[in-house]
N, C-alpha and C. Protein backbone atom coordinates (compact mmCIF):
# COMPACT_ATOMS: atom_id res chain seq x y z
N UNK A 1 -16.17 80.35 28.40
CA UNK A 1 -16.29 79.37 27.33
C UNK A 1 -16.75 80.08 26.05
N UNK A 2 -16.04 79.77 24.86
CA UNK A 2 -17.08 80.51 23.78
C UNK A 2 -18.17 79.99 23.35
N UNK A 3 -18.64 81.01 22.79
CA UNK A 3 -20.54 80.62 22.45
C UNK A 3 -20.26 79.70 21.35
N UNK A 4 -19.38 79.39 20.83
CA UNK A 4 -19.83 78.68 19.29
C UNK A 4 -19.35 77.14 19.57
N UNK A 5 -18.65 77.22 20.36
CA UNK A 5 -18.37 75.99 21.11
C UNK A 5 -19.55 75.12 21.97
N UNK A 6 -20.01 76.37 22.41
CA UNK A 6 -20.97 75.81 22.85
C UNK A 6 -22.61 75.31 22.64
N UNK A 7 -22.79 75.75 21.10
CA UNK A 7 -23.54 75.30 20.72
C UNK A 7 -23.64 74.13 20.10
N UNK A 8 -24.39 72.67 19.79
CA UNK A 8 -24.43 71.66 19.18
C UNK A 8 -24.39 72.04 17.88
N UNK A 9 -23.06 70.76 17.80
CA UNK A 9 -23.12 70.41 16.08
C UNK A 9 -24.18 70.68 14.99
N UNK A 10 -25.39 69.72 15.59
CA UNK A 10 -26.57 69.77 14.96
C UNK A 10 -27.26 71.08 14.59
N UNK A 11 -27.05 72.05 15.83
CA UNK A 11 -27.95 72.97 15.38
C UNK A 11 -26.79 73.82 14.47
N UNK A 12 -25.96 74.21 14.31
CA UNK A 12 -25.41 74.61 13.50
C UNK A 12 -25.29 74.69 11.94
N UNK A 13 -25.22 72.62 12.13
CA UNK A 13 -25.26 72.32 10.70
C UNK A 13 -26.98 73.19 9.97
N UNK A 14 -28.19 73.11 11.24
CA UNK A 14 -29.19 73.21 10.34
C UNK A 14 -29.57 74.49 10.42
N UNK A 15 -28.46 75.49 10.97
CA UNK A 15 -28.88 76.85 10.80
C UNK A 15 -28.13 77.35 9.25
N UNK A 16 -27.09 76.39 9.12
CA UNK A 16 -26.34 76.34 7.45
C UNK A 16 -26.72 76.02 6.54
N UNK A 17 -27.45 74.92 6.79
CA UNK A 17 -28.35 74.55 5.61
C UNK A 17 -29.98 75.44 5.64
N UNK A 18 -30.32 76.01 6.48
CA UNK A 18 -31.67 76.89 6.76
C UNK A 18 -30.98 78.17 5.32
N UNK A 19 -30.19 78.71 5.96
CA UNK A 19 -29.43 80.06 5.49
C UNK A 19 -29.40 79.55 4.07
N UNK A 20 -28.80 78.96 3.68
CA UNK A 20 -28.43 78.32 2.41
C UNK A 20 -29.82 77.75 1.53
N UNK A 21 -30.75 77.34 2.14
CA UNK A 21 -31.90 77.11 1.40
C UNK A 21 -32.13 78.51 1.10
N UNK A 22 -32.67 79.19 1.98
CA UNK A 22 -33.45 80.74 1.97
C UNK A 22 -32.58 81.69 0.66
N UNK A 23 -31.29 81.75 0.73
CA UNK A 23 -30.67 82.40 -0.27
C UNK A 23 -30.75 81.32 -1.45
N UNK A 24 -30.90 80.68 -1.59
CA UNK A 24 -31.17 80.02 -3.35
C UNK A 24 -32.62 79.85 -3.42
N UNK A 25 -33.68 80.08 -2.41
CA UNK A 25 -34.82 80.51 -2.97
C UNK A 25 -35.02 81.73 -3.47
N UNK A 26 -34.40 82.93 -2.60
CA UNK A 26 -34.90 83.88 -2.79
C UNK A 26 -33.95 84.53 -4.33
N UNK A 27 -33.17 83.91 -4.73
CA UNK A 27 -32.40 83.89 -6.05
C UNK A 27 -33.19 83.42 -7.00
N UNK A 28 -33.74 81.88 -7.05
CA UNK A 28 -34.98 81.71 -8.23
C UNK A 28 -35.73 82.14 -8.31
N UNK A 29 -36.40 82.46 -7.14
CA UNK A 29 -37.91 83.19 -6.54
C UNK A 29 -38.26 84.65 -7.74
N UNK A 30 -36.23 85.25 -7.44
CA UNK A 30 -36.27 86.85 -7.37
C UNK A 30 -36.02 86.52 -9.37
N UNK A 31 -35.12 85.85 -9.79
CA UNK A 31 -35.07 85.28 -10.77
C UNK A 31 -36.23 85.30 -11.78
N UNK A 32 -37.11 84.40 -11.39
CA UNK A 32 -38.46 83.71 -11.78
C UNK A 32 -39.19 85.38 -12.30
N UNK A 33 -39.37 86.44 -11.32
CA UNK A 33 -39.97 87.02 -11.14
C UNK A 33 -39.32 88.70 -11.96
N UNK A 34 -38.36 88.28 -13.29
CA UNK A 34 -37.98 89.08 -13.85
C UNK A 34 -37.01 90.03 -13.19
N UNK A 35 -36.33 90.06 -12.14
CA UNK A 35 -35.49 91.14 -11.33
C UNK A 35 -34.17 91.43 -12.20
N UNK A 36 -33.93 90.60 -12.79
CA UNK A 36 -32.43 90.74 -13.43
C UNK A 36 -31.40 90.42 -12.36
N UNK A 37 -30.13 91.55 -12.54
CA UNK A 37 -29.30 91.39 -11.41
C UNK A 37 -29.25 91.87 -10.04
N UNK A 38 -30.71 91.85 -9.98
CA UNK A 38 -31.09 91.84 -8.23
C UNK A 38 -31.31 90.74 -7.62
N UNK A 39 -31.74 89.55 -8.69
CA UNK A 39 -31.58 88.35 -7.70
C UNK A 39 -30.68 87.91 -7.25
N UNK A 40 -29.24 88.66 -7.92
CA UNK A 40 -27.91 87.58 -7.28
C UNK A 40 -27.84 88.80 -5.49
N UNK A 41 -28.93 90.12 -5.83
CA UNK A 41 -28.50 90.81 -4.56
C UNK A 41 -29.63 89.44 -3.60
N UNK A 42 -30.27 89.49 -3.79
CA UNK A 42 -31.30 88.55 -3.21
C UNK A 42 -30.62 87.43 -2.44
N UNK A 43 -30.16 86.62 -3.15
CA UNK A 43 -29.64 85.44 -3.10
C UNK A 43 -28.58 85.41 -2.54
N UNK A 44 -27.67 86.61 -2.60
CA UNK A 44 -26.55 86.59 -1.60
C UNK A 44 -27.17 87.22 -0.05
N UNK A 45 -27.64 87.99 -0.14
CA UNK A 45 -27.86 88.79 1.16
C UNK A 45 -28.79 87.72 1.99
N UNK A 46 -29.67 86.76 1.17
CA UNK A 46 -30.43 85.57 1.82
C UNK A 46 -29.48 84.52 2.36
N UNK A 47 -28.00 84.22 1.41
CA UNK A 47 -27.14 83.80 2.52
C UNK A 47 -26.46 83.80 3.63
N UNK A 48 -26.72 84.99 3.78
CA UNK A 48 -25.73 85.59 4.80
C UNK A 48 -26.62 85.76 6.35
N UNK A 49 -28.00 86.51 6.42
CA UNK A 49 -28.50 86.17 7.24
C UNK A 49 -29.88 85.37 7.04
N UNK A 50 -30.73 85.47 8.27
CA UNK A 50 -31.78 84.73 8.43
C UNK A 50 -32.16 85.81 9.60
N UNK A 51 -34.17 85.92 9.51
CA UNK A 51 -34.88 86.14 8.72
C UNK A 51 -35.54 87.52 8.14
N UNK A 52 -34.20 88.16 7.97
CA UNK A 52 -34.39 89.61 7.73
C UNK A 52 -34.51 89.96 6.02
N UNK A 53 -33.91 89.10 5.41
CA UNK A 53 -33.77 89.15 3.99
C UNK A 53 -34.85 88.77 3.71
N UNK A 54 -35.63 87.64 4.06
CA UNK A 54 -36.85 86.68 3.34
C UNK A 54 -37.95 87.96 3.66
N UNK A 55 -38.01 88.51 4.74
CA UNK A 55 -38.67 89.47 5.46
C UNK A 55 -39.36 90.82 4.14
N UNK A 56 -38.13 91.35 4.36
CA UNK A 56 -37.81 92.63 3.28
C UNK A 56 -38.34 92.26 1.89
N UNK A 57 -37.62 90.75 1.84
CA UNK A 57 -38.32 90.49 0.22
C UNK A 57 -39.33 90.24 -0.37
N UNK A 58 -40.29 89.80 1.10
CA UNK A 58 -41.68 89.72 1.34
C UNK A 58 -42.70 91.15 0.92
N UNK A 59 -41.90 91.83 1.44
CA UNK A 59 -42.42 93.44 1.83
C UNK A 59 -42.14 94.26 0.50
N UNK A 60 -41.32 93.95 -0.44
CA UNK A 60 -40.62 94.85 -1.23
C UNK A 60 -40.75 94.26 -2.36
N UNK A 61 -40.99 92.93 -2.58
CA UNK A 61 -41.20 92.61 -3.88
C UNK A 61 -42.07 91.55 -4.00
N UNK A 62 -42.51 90.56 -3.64
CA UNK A 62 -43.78 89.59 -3.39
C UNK A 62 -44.84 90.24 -3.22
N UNK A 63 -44.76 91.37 -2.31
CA UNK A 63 -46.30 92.21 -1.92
C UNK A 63 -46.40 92.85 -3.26
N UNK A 64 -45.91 93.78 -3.30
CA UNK A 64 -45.38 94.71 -4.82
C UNK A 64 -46.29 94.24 -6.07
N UNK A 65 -45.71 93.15 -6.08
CA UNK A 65 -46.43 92.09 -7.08
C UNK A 65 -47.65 91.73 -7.21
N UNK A 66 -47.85 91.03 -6.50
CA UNK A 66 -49.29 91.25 -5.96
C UNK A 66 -50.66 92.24 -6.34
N UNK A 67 -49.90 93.42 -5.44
CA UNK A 67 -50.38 94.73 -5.56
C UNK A 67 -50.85 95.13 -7.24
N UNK A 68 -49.46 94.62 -7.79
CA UNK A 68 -49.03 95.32 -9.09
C UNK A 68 -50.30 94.41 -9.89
N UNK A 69 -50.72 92.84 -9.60
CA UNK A 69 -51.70 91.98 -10.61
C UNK A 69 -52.86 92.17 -10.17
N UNK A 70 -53.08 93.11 -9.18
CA UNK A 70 -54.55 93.31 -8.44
C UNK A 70 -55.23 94.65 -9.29
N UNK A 71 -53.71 95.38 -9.23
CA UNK A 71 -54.42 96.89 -10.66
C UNK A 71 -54.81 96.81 -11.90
């Protein structure tokens, strides 16, 4: 049987809309936060998976930041 068949409608729809929130946050987020044209890298690569992008962006530029208003 294939796997995609076999998963419910439901969870599908809300792993699409999960994915799809996360990449247009991490686009305003990255946006908001002066990146230029790294937020559209943001914002695409946040569409595509889940939760490796939000992860990285945590680590690489939220912390960063942080770091950067603490000096």
């Amino acid at each position: 049987m294939n796997e995609v068949n076999a998963a419910p409608l439901g969870v599908i729809i809300a792993a699409v809309v999960l994915v799809l929130m996360q990449g247009t946050w991490l686009f305003l987020d990255a946006r908001k936060r002066g990146l230029g044209k790294m937020a559209w890298f943001w914002g695409i690569w946040g569409s595509t998976t889940m939760p490796m992008p939000l992860l990285l962006y945590w680590i690489f530029v939220i912390r960063k930041d942080e770091d950067d208003r603490k000096s």
